[in-house]
N, C-alpha and C. Protein backbone atom coordinates (compact mmCIF):
# COMPACT_ATOMS: atom_id res chain seq x y z
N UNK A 1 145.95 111.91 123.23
CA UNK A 1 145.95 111.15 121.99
C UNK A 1 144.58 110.49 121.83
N UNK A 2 144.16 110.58 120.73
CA UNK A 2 142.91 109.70 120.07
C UNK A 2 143.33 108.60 120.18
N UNK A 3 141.42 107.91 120.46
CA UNK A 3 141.90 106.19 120.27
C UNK A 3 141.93 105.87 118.86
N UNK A 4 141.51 106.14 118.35
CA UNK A 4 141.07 106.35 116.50
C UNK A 4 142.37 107.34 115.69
N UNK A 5 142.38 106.52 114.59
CA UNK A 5 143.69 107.37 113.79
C UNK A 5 142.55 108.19 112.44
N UNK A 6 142.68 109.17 112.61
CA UNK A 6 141.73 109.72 111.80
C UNK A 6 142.65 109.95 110.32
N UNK A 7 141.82 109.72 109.11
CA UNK A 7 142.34 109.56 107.54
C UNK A 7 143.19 110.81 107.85
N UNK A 8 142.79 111.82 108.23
CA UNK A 8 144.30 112.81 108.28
C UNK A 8 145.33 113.24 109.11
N UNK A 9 145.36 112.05 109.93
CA UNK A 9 146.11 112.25 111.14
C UNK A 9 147.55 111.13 109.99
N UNK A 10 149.09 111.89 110.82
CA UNK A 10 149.98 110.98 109.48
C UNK A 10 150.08 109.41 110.07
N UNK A 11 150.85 109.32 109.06
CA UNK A 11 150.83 107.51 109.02
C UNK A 11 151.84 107.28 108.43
N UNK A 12 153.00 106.14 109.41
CA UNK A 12 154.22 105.87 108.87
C UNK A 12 154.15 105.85 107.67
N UNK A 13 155.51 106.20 106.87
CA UNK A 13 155.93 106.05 105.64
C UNK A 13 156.14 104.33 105.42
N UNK A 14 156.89 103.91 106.36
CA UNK A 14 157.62 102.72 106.46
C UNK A 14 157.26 101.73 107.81
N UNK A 15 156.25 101.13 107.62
CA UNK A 15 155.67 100.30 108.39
C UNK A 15 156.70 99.30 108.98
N UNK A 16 157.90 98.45 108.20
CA UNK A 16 158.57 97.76 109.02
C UNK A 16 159.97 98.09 109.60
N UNK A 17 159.97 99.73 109.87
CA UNK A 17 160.78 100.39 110.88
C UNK A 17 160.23 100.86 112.21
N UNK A 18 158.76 99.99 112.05
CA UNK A 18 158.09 100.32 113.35
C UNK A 18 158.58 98.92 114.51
N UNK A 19 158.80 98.86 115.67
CA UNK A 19 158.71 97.58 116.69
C UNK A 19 157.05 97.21 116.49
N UNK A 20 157.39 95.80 117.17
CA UNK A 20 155.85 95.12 117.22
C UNK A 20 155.38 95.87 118.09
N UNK A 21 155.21 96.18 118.79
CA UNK A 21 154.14 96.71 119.54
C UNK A 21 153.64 98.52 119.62
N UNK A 22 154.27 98.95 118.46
CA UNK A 22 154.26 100.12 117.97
C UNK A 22 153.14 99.79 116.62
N UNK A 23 153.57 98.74 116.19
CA UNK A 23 152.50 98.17 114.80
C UNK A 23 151.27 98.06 115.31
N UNK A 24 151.51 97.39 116.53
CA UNK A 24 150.10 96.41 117.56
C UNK A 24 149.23 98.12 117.73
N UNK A 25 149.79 98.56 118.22
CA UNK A 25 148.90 100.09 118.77
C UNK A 25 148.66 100.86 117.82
N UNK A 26 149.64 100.70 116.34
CA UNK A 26 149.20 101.54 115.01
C UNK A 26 147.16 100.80 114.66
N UNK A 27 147.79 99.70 114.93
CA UNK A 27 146.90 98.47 114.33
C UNK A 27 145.54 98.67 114.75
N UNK A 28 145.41 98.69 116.30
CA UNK A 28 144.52 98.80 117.13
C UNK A 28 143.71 100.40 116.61
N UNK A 29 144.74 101.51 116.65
CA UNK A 29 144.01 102.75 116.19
C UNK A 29 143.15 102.92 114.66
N UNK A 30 143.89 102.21 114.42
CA UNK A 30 142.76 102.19 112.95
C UNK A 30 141.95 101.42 113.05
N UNK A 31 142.43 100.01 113.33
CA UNK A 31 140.71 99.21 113.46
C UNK A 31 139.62 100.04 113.92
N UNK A 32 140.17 100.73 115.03
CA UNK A 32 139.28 101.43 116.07
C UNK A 32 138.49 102.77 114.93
N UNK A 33 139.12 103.17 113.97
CA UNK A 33 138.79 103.73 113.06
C UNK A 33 137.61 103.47 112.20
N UNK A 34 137.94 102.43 111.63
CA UNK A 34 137.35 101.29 110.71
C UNK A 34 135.80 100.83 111.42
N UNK A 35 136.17 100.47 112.55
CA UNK A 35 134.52 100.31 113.22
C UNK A 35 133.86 101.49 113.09
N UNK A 36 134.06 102.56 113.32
CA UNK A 36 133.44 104.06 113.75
C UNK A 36 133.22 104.56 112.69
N UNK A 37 134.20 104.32 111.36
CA UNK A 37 133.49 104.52 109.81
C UNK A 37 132.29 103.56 109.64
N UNK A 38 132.07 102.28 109.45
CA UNK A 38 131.36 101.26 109.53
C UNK A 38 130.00 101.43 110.13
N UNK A 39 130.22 101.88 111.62
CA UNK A 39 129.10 102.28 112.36
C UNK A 39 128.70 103.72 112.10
N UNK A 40 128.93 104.55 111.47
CA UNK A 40 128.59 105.79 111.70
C UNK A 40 128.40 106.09 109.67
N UNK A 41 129.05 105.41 108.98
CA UNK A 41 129.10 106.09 107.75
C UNK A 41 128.73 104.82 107.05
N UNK A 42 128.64 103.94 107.13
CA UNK A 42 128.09 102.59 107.02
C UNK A 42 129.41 102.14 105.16
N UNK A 43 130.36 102.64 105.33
CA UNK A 43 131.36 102.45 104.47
C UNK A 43 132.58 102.95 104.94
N UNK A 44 133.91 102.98 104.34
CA UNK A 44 135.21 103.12 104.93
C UNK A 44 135.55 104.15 104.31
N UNK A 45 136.38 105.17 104.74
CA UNK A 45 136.84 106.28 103.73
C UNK A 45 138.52 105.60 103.13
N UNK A 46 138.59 105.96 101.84
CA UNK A 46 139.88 105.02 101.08
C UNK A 46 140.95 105.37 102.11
N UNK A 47 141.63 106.23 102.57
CA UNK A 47 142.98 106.23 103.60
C UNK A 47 142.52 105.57 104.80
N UNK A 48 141.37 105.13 105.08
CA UNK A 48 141.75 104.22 106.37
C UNK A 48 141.47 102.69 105.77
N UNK A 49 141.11 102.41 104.32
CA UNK A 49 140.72 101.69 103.90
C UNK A 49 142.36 101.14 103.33
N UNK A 50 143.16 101.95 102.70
CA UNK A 50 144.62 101.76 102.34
C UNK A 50 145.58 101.04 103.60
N UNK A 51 145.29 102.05 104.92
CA UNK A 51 146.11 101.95 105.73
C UNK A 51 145.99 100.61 106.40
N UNK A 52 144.37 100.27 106.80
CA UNK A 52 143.97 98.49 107.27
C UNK A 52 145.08 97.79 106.36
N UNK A 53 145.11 97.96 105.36
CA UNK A 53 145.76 96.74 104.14
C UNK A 53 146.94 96.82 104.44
N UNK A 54 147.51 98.02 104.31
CA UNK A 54 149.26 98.10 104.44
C UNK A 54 149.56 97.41 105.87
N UNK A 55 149.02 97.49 106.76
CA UNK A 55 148.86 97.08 108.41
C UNK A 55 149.19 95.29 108.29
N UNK A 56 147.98 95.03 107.19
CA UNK A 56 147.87 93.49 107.55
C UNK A 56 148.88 93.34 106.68
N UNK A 57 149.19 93.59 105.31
CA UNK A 57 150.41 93.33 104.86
C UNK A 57 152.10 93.11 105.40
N UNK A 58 152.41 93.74 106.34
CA UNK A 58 153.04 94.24 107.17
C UNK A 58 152.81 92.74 108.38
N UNK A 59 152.02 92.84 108.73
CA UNK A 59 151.61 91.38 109.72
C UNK A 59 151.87 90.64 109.32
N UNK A 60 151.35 90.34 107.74
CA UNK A 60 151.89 88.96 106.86
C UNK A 60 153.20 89.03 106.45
N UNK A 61 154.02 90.00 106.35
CA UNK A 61 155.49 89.59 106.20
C UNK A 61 156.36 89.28 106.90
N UNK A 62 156.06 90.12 108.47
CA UNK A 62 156.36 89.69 109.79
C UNK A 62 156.12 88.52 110.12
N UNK A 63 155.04 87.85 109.96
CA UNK A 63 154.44 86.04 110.06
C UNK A 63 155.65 85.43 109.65
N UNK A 64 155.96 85.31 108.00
CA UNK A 64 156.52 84.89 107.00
C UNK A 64 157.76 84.75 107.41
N UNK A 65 158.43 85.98 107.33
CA UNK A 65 159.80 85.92 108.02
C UNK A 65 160.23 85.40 109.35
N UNK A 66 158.87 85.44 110.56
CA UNK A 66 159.33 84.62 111.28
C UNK A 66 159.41 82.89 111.28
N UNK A 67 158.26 82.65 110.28
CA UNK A 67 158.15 81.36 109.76
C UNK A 67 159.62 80.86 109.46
N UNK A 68 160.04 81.63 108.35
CA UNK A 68 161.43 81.52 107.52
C UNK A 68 162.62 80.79 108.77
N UNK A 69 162.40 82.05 109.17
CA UNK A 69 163.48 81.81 110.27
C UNK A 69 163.13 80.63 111.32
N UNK A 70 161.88 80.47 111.69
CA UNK A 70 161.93 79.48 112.68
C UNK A 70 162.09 77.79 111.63
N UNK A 71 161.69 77.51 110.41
CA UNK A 71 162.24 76.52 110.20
C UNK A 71 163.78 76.83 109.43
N UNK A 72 164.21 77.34 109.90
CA UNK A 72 165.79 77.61 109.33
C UNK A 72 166.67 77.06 110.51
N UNK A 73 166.16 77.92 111.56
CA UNK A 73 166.57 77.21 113.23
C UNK A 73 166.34 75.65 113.21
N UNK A 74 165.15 75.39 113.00
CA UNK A 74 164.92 73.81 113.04
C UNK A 74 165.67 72.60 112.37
N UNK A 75 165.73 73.45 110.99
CA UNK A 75 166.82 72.28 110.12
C UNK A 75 168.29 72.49 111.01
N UNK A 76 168.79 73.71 111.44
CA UNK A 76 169.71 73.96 112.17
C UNK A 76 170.53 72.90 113.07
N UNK A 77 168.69 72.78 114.09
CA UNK A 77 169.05 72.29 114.94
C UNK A 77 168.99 70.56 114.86
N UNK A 78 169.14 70.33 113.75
CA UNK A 78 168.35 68.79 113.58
C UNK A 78 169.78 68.48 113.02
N UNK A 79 170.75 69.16 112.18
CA UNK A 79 171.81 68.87 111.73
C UNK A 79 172.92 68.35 112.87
């Protein structure tokens, strides 16, 4: 396996049917992407440029929802 997810290598349909640490290593392969476009092409090609976004999007809803839930527990536990 590549450390790098190359624009035509596939890419989940559905990012939050992945586990965290399936995201974490999706995550890692494209960054790893993203530098090597950067350094070598001195710009991003749009599918690894799409996929960074959907990634962090995906991070930020995961955040969110755990946010949700951890002050949901809290009022919970305060009742």
């Amino acid at each position: 396996m590549n450390s790098r997810l190359f624009p035509t290598d596939s890419f989940p349909e559905d990012l939050a049917a992945l586990e965290d640490i399936e995201l974490q290593v999706l995550h890692s392969r494209v960054q790893r992407q993203v530098d090597h476009e950067y350094g070598h092409e001195f710009e991003l090609n749009p599918e690894t440029e799409f996929r960074a976004a959907d990634i962090a999007e995906e991070f930020g809803r995961r955040e969110a929802l755990a946010s949700s839930w951890g002050s949901l527990l809290n009022t919970m536990l305060k009742a």
